[in-house]
PDB file of N, CA and C in Angstrom:
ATOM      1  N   UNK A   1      56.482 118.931 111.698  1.00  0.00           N
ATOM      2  CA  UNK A   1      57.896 119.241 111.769  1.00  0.00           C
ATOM      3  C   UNK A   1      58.311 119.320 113.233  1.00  0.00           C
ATOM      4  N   UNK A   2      59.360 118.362 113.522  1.00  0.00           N
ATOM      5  CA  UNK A   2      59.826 118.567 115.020  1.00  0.00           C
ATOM      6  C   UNK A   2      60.832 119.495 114.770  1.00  0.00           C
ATOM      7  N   UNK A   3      60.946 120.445 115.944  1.00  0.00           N
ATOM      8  CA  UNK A   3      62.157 121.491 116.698  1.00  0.00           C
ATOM      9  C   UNK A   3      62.445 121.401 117.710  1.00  0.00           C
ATOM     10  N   UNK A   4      63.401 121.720 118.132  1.00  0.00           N
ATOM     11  CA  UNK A   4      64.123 122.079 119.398  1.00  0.00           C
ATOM     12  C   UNK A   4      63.441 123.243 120.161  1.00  0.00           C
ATOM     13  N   UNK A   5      63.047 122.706 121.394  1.00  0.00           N
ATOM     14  CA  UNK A   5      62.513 124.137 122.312  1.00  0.00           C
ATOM     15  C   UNK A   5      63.468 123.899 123.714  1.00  0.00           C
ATOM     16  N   UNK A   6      63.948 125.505 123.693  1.00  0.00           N
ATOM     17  CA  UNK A   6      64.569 125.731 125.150  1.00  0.00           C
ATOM     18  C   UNK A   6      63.900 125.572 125.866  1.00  0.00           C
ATOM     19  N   UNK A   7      63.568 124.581 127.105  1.00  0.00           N
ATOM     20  CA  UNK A   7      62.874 124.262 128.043  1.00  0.00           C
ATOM     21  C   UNK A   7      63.106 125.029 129.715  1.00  0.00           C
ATOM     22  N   UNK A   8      64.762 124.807 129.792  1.00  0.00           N
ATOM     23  CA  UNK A   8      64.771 125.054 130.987  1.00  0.00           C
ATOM     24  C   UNK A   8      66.389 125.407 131.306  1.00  0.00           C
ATOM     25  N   UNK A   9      67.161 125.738 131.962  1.00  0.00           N
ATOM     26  CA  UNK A   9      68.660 125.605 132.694  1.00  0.00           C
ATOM     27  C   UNK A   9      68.780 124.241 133.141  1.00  0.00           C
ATOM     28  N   UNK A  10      70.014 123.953 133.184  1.00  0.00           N
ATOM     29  CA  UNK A  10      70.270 122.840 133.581  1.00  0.00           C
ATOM     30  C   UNK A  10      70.262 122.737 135.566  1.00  0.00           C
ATOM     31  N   UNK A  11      70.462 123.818 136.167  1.00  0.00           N
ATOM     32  CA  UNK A  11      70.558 124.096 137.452  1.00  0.00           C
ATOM     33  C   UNK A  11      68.783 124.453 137.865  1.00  0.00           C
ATOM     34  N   UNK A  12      67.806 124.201 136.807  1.00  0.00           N
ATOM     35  CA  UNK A  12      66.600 124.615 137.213  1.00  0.00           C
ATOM     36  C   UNK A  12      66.095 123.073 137.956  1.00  0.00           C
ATOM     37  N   UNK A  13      66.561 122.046 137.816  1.00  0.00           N
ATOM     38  CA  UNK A  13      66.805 120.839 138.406  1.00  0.00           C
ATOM     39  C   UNK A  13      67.667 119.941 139.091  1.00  0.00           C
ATOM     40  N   UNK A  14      67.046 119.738 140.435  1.00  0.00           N
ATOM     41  CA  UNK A  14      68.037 119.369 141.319  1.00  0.00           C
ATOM     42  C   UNK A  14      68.662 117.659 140.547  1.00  0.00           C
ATOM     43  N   UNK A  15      69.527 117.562 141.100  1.00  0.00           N
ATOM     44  CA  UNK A  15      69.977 115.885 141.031  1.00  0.00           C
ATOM     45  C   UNK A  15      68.525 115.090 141.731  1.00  0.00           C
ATOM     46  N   UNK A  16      68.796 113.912 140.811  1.00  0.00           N
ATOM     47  CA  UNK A  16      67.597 112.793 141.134  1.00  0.00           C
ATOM     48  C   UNK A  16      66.391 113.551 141.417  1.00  0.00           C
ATOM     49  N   UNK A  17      65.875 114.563 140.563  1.00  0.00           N
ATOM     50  CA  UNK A  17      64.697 115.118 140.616  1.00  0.00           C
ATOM     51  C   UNK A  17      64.016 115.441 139.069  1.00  0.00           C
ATOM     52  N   UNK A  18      62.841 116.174 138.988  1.00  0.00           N
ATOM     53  CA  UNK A  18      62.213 116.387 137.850  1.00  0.00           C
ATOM     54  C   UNK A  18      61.528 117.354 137.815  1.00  0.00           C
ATOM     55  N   UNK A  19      61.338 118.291 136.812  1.00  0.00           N
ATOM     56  CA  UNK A  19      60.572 119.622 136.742  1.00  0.00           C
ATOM     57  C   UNK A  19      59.489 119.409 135.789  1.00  0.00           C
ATOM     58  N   UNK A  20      58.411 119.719 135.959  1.00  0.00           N
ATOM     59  CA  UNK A  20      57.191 120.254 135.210  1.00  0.00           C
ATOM     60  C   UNK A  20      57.307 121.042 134.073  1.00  0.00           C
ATOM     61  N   UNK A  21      56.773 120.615 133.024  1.00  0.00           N
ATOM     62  CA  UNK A  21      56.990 122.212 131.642  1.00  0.00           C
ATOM     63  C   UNK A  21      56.152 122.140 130.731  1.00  0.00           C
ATOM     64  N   UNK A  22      55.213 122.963 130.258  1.00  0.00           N
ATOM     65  CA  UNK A  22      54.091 122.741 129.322  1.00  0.00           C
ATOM     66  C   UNK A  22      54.407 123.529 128.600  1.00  0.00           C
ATOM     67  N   UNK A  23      54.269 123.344 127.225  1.00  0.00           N
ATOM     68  CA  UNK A  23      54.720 123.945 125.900  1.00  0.00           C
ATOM     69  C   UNK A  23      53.613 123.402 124.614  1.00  0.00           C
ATOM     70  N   UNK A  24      52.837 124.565 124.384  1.00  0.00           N
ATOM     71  CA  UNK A  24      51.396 124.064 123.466  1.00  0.00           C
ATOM     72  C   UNK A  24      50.812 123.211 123.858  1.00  0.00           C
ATOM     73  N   UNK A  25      50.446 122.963 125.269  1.00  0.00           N
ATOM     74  CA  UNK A  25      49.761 121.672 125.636  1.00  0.00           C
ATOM     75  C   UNK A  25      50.428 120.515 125.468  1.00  0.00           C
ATOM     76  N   UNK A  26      51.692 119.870 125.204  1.00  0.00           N
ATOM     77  CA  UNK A  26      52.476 119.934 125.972  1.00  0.00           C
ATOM     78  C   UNK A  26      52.994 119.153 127.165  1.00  0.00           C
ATOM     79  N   UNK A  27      52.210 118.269 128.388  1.00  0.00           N
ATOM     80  CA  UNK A  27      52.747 118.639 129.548  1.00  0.00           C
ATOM     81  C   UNK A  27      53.860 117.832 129.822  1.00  0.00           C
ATOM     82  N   UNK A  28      54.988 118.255 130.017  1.00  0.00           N
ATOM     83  CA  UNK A  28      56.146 117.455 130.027  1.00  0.00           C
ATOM     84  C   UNK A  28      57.253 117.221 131.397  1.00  0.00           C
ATOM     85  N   UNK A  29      57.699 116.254 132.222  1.00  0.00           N
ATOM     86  CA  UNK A  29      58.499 115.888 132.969  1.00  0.00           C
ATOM     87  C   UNK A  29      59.828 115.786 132.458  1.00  0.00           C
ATOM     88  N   UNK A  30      61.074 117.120 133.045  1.00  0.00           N
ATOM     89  CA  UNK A  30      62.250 116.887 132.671  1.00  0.00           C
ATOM     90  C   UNK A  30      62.919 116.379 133.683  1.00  0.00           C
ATOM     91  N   UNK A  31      64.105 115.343 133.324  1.00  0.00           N
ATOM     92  CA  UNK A  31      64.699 114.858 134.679  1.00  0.00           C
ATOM     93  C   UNK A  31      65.870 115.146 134.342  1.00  0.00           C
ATOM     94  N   UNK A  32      66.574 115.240 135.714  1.00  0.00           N
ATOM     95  CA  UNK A  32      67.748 115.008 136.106  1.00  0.00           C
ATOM     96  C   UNK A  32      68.552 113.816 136.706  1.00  0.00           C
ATOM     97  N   UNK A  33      69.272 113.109 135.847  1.00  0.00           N
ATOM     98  CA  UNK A  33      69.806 111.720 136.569  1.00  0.00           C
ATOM     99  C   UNK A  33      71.091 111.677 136.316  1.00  0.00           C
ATOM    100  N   UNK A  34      71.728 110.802 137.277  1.00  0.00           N
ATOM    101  CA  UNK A  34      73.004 110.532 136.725  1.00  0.00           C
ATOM    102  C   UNK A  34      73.421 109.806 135.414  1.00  0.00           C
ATOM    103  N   UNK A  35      72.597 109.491 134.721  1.00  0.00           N
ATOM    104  CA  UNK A  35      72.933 109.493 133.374  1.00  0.00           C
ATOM    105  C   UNK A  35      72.980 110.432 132.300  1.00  0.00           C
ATOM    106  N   UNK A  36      72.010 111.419 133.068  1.00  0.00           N
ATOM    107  CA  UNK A  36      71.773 112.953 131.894  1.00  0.00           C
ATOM    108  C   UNK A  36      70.544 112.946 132.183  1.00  0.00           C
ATOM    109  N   UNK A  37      70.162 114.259 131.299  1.00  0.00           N
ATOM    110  CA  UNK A  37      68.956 114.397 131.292  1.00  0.00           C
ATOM    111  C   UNK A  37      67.605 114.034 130.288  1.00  0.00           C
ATOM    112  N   UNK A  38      66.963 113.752 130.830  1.00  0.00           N
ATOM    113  CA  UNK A  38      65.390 112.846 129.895  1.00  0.00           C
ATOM    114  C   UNK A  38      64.075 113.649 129.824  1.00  0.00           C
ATOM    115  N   UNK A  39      63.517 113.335 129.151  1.00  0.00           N
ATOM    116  CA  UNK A  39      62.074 113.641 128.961  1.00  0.00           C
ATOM    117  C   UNK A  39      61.433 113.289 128.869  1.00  0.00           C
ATOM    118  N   UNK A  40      60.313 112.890 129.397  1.00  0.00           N
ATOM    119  CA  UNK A  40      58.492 111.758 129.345  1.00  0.00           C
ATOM    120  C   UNK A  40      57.820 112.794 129.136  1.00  0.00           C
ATOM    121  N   UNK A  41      56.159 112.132 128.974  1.00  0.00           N
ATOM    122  CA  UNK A  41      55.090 112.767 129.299  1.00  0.00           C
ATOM    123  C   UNK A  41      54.968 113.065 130.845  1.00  0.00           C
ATOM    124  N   UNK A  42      54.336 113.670 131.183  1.00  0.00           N
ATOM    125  CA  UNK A  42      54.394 114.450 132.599  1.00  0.00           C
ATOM    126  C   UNK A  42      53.323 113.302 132.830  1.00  0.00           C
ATOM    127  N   UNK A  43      52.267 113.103 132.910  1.00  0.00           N
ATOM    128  CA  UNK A  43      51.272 112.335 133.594  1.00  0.00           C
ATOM    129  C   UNK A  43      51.254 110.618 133.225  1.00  0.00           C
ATOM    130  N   UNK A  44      51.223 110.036 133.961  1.00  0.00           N
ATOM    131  CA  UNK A  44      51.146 108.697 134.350  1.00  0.00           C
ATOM    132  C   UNK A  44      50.018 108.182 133.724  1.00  0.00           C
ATOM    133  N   UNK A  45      50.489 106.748 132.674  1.00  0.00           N
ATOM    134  CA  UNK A  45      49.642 106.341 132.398  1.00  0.00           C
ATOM    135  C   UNK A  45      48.793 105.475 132.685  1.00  0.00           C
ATOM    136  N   UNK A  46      48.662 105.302 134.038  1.00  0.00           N
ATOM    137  CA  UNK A  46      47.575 104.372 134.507  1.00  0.00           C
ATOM    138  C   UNK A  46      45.788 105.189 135.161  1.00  0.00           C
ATOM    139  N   UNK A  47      46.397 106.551 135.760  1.00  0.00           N
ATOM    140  CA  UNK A  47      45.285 107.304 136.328  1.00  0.00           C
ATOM    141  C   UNK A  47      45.487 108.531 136.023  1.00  0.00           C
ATOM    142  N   UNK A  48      46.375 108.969 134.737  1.00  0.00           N
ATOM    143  CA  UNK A  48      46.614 110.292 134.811  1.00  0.00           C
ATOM    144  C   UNK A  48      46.752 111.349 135.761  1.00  0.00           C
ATOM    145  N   UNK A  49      47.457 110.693 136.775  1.00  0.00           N
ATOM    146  CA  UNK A  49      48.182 111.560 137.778  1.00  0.00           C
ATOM    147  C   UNK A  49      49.310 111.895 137.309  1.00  0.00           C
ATOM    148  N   UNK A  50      49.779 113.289 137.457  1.00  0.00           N
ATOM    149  CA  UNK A  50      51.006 114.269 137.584  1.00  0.00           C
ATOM    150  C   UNK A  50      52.216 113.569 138.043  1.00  0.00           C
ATOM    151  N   UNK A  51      53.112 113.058 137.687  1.00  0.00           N
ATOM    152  CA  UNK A  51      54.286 112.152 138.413  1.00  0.00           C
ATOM    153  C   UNK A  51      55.220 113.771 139.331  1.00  0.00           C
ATOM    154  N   UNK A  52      54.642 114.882 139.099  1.00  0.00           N
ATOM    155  CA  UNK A  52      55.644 116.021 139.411  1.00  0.00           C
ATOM    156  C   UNK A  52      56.276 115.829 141.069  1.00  0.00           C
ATOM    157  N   UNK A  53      55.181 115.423 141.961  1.00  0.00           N
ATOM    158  CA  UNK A  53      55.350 114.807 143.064  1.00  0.00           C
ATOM    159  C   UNK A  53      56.197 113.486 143.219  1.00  0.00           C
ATOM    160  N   UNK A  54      56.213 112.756 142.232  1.00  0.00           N
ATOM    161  CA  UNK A  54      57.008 111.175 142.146  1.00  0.00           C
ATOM    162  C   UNK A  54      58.349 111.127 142.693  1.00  0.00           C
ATOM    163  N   UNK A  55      58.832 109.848 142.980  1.00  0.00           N
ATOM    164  CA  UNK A  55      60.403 109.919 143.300  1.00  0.00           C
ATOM    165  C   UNK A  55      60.933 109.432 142.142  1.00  0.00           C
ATOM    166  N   UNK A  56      61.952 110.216 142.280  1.00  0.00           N
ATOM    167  CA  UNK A  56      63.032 109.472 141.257  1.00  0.00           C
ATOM    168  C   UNK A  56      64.408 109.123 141.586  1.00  0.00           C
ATOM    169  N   UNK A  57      64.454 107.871 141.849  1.00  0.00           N
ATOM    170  CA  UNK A  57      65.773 107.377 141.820  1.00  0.00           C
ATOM    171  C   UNK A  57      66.666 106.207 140.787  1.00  0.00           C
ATOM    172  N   UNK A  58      67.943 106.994 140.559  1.00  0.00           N
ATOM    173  CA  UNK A  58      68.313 106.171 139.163  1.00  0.00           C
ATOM    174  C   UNK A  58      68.056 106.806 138.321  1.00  0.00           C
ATOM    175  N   UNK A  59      67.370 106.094 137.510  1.00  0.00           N
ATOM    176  CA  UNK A  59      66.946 106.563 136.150  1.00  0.00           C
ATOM    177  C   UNK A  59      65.347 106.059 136.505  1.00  0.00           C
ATOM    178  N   UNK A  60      64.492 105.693 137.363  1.00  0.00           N
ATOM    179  CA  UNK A  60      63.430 105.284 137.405  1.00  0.00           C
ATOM    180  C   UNK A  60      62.421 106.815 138.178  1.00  0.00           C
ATOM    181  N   UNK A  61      61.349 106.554 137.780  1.00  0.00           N
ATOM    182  CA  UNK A  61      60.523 107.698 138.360  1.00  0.00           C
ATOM    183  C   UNK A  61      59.374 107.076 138.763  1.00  0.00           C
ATOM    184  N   UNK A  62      58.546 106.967 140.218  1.00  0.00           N
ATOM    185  CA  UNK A  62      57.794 106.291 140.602  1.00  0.00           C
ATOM    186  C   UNK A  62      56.376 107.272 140.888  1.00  0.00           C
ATOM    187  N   UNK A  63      55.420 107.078 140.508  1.00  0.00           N
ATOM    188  CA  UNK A  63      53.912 107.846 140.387  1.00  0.00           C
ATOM    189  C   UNK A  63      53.528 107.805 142.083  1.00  0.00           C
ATOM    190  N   UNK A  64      53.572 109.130 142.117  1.00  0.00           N
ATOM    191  CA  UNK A  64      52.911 109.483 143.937  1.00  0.00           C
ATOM    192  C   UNK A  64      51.496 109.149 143.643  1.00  0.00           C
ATOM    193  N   UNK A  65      50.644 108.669 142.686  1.00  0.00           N
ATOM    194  CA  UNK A  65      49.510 108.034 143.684  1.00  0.00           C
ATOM    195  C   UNK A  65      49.031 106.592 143.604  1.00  0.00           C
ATOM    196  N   UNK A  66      49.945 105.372 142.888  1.00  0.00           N
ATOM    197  CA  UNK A  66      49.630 104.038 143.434  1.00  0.00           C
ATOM    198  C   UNK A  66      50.915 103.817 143.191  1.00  0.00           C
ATOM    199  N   UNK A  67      52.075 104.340 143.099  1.00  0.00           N
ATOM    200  CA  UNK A  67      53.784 103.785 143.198  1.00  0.00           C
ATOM    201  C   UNK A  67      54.079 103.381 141.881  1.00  0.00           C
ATOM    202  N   UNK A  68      53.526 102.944 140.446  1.00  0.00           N
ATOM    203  CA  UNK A  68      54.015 102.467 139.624  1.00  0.00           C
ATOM    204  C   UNK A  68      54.889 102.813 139.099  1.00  0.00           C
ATOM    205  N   UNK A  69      56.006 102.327 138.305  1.00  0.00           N
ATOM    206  CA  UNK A  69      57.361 102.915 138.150  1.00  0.00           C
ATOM    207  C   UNK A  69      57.524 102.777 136.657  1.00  0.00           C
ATOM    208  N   UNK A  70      58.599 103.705 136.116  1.00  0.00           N
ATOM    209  CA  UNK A  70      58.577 103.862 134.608  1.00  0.00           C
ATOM    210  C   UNK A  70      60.127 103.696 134.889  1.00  0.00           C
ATOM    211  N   UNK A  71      60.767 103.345 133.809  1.00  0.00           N
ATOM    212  CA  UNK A  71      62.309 103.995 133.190  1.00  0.00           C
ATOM    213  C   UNK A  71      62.013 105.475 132.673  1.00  0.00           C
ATOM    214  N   UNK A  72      62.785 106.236 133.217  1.00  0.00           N
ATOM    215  CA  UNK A  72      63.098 107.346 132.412  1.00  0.00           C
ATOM    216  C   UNK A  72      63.770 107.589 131.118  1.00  0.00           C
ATOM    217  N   UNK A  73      64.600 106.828 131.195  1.00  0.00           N
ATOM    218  CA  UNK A  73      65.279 106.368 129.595  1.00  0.00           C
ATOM    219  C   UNK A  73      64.815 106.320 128.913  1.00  0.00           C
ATOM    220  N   UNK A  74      63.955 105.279 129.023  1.00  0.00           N
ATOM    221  CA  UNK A  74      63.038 104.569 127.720  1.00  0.00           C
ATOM    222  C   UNK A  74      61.581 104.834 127.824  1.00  0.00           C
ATOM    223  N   UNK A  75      61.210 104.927 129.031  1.00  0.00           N
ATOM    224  CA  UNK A  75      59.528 105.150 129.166  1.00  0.00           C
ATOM    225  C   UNK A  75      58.816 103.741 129.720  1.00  0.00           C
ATOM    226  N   UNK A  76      59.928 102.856 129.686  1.00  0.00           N
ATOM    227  CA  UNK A  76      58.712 101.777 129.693  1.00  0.00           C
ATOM    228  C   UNK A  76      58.311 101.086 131.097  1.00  0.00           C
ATOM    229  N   UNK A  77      57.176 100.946 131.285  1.00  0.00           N
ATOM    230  CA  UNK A  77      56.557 100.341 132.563  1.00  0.00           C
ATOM    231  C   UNK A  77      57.384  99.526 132.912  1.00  0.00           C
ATOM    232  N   UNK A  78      57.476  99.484 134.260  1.00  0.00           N
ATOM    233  CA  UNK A  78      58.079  98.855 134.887  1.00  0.00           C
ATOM    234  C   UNK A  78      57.954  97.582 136.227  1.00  0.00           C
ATOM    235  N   UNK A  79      56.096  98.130 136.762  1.00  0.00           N
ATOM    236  CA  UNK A  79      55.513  97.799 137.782  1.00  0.00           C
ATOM    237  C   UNK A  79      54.521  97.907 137.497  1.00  0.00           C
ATOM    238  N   UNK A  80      53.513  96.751 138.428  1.00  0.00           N
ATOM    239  CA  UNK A  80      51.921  97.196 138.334  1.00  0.00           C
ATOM    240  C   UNK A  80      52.140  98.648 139.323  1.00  0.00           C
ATOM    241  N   UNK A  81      50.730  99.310 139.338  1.00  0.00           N
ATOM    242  CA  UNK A  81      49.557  98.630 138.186  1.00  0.00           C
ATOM    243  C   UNK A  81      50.326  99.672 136.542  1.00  0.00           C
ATOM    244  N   UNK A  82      51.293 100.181 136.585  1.00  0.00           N
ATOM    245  CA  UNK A  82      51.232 100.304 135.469  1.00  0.00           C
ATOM    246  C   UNK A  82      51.774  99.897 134.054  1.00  0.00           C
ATOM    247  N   UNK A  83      50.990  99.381 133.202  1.00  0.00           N
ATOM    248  CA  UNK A  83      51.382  98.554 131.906  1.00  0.00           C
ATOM    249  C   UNK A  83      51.732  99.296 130.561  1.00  0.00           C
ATOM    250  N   UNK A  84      51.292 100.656 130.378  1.00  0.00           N
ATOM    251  CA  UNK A  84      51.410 101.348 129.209  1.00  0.00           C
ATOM    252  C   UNK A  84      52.508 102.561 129.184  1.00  0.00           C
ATOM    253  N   UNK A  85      53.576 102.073 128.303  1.00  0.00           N
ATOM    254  CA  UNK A  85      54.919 103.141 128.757  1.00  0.00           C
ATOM    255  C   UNK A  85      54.440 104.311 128.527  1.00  0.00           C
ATOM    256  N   UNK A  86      55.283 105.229 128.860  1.00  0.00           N
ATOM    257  CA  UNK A  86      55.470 106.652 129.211  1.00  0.00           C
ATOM    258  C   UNK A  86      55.950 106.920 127.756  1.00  0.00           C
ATOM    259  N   UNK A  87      55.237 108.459 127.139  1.00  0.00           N
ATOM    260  CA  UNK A  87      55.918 108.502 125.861  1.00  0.00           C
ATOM    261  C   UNK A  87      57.053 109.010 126.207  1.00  0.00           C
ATOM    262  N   UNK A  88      58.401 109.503 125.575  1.00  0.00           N
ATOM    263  CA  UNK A  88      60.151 110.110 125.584  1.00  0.00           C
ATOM    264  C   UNK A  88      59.585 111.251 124.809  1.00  0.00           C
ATOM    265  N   UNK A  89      60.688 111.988 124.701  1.00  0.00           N
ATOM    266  CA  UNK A  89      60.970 113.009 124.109  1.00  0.00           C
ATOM    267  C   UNK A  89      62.801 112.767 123.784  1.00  0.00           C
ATOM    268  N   UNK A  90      63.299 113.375 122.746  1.00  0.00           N
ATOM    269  CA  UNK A  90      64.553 113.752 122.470  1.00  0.00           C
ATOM    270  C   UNK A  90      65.219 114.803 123.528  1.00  0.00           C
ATOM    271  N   UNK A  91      65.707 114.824 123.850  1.00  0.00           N
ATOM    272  CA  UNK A  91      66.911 116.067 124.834  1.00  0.00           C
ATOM    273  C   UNK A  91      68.410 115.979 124.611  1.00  0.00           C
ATOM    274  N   UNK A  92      68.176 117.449 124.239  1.00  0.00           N
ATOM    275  CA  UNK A  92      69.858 117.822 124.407  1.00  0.00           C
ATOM    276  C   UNK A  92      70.508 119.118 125.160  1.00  0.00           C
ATOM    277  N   UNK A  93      71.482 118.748 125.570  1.00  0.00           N
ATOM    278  CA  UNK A  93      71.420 120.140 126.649  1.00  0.00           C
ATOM    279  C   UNK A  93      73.516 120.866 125.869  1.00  0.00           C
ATOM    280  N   UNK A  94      72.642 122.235 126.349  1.00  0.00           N
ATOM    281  CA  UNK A  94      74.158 123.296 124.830  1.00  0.00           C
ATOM    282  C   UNK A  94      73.863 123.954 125.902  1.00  0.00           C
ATOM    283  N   UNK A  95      75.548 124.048 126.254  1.00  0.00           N
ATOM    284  CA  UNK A  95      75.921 124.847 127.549  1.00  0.00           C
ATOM    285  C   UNK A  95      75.125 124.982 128.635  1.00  0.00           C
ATOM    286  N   UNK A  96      74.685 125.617 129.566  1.00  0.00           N
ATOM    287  CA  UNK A  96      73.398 125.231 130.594  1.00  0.00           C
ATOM    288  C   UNK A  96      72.311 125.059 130.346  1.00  0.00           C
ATOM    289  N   UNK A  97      71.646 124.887 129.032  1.00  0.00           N
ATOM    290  CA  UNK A  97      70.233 124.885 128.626  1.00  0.00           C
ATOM    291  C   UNK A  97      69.810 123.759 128.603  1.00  0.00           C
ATOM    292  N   UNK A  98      68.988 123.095 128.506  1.00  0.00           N
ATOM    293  CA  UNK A  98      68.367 122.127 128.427  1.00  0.00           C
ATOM    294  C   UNK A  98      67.548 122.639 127.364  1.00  0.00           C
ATOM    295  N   UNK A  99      67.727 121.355 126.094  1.00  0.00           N
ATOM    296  CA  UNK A  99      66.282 121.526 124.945  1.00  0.00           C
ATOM    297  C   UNK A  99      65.508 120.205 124.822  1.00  0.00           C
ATOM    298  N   UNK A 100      64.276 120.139 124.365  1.00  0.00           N
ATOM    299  CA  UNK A 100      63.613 119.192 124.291  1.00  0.00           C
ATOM    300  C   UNK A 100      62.935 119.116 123.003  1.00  0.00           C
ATOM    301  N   UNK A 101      63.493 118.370 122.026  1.00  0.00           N
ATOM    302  CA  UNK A 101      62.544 118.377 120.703  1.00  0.00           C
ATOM    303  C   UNK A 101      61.057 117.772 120.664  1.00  0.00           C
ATOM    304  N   UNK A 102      59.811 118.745 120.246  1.00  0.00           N
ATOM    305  CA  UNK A 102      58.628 118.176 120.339  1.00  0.00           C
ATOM    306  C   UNK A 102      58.765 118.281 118.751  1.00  0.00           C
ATOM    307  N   UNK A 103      57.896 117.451 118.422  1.00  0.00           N
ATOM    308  CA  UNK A 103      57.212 117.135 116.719  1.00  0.00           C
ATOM    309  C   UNK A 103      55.814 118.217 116.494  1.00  0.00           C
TER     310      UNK A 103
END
């Protein structure tokens, strides 16, 4: 059964940035973009590095340790070396909250 979990404030993230959040194991990357806000898996699927360090500009989020780039939108690879998208999450944000439905 998926639910809605309060994750975070909406001001707990700067513009063109992303916060860290683990919830039952869990580990999840929330962003902030000018399109709204998104949700991936937190770690990169090429070396399982932490993207928490990554840049994000746009809607794209790039892995601080060989540059590969994802859509945040959608998850999907974008650059070598990485080939295997990023899983999403659902988000909706009610008044300053930010929620993130896990299954």
């Amino acid at each position: 059964m998926s639910q809605w979990i309060d994750a975070c404030a909406t001001t707990d993230i700067d513009d063109e940035d992303l916060i860290a959040w683990e919830h039952h194991g869990h580990r999840i990357a929330i962003y902030n973009t000018e399109k709204g806000f998104f949700a991936t898996d937190l770690m990169c699927t090429h070396e399982e590095e932490s993207m928490e360090e990554g840049l994000v500009i746009d809607c794209v989020i790039e892995c601080p340790l060989h540059g590969g780039r994802f859509d945040i939108c959608t998850g999907k690879a974008l650059s070598a070396p990485v080939y295997e998208d990023l899983k999403t999450y659902p988000v909706k944000v009610e008044g300053n909250r930010v929620f993130v439905r896990l299954a």
